[in-house]
C-alpha atoms as a PDB file:
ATOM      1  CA  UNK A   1      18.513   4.154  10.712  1.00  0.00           C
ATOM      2  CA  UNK A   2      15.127   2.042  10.708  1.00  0.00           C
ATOM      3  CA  UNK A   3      12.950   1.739  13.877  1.00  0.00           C
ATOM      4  CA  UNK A   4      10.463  -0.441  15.262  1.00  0.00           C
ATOM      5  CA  UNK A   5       6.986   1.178  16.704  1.00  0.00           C
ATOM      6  CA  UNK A   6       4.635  -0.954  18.227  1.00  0.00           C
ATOM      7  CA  UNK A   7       1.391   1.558  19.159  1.00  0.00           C
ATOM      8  CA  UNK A   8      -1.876   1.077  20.809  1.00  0.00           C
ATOM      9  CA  UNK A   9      -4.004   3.133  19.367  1.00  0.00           C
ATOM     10  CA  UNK A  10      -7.093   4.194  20.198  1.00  0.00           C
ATOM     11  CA  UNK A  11      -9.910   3.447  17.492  1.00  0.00           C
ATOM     12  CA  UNK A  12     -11.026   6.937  16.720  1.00  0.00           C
ATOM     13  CA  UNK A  13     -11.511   8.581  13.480  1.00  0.00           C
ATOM     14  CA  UNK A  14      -8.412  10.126  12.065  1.00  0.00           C
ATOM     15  CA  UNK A  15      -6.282   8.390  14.777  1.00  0.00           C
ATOM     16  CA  UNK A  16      -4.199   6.373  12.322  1.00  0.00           C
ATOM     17  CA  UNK A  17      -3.659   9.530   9.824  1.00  0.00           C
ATOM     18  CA  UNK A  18      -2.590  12.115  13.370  1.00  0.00           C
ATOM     19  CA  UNK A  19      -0.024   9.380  13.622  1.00  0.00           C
ATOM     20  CA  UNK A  20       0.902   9.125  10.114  1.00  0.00           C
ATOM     21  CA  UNK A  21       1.254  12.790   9.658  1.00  0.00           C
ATOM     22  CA  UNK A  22       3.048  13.251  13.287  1.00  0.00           C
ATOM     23  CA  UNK A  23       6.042  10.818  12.017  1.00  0.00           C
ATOM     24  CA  UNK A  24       6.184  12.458   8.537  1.00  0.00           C
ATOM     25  CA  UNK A  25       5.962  16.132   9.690  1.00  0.00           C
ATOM     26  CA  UNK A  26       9.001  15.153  12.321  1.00  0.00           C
ATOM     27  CA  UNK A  27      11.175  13.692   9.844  1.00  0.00           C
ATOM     28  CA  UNK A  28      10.838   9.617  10.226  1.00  0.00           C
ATOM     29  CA  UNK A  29       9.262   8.111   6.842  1.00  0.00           C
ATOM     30  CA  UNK A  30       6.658   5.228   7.325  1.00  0.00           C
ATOM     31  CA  UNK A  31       8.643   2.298   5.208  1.00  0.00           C
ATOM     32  CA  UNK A  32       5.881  -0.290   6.470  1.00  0.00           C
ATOM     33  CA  UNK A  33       2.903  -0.975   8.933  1.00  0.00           C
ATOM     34  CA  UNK A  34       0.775  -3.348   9.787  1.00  0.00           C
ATOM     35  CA  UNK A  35      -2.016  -2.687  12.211  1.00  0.00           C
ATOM     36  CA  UNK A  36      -4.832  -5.426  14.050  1.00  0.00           C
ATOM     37  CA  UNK A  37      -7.780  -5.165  16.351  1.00  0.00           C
ATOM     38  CA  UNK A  38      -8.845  -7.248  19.153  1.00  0.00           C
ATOM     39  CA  UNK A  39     -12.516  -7.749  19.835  1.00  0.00           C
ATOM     40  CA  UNK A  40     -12.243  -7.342  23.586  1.00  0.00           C
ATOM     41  CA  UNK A  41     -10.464  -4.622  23.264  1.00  0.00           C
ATOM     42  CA  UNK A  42     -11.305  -0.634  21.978  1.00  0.00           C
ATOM     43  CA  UNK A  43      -8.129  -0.516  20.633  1.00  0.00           C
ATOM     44  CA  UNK A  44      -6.273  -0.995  17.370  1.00  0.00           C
ATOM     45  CA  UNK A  45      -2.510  -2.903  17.872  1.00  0.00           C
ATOM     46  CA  UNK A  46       0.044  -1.031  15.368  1.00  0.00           C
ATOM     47  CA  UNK A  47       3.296  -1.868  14.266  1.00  0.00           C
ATOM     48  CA  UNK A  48       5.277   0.777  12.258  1.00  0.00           C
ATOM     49  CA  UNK A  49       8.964   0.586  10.813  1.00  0.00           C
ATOM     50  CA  UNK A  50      10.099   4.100   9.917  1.00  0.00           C
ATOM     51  CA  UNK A  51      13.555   5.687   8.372  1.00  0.00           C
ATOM     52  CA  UNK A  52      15.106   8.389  10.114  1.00  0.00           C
ATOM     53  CA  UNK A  53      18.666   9.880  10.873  1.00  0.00           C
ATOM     54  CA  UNK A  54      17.169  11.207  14.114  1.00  0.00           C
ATOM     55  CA  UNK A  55      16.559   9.990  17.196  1.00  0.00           C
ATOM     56  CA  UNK A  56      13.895   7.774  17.514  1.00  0.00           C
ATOM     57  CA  UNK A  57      13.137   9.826  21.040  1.00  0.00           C
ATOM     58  CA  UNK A  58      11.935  12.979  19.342  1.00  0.00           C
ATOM     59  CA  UNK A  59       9.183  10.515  17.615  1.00  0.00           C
ATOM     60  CA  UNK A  60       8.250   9.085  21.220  1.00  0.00           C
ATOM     61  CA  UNK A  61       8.078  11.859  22.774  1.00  0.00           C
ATOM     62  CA  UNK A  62       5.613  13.412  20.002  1.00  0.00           C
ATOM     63  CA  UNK A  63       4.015  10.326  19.718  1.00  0.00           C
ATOM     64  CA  UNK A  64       2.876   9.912  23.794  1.00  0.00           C
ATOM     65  CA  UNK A  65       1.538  13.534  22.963  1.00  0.00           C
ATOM     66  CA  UNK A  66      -1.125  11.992  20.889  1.00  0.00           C
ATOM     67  CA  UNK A  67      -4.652  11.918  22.872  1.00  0.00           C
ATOM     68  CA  UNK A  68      -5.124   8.441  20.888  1.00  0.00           C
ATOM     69  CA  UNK A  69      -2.043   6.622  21.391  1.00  0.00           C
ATOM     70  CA  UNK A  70      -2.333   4.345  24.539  1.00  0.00           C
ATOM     71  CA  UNK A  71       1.165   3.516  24.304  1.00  0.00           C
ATOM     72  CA  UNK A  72       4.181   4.075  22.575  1.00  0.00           C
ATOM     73  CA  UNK A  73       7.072   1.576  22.139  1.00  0.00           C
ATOM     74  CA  UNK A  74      10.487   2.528  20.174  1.00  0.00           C
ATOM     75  CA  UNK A  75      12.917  -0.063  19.781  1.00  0.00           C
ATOM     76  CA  UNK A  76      16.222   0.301  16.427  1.00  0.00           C
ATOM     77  CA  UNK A  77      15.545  -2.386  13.827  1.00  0.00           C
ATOM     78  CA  UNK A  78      18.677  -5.118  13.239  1.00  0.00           C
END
């Protein structure tokens, strides 16, 4: 099943490779991403779309772990 992440990330050094590794090491492979920054804003917008037979709960949950994700957003792809 494919899944739709849309993060706000904090821009920090190795923030973008904690998530990265975080959705690999729990099973979900990255199949596309696009990220953007806003000027008023110290934070980068990410969108993810990752493969997984697994819930995409367990990659939430992990993810709102993350001291550099600001939010986490988890929605199946149609």
């Amino acid at each position: 099943m494919h899944y739709q992440l849309e993060i706000a990330l904090r821009q920090s050094e190795g923030a973008l490779a904690r998530v990265l590794g975080t959705a690999q090491r729990r099973g979900y492979a990255p199949i596309a991403m696009q990220a953007a920054t806003d000027p008023r804003a110290p934070a980068w917008t990410l969108s993810m779309t990752v493969e997984s037979e697994r819930s995409a709960h367990g990659l939430k949950s992990q993810l709102d772990k993350l001291h550099d994700c600001l939010a986490v957003e988890v929605a199946p792809c149609r």
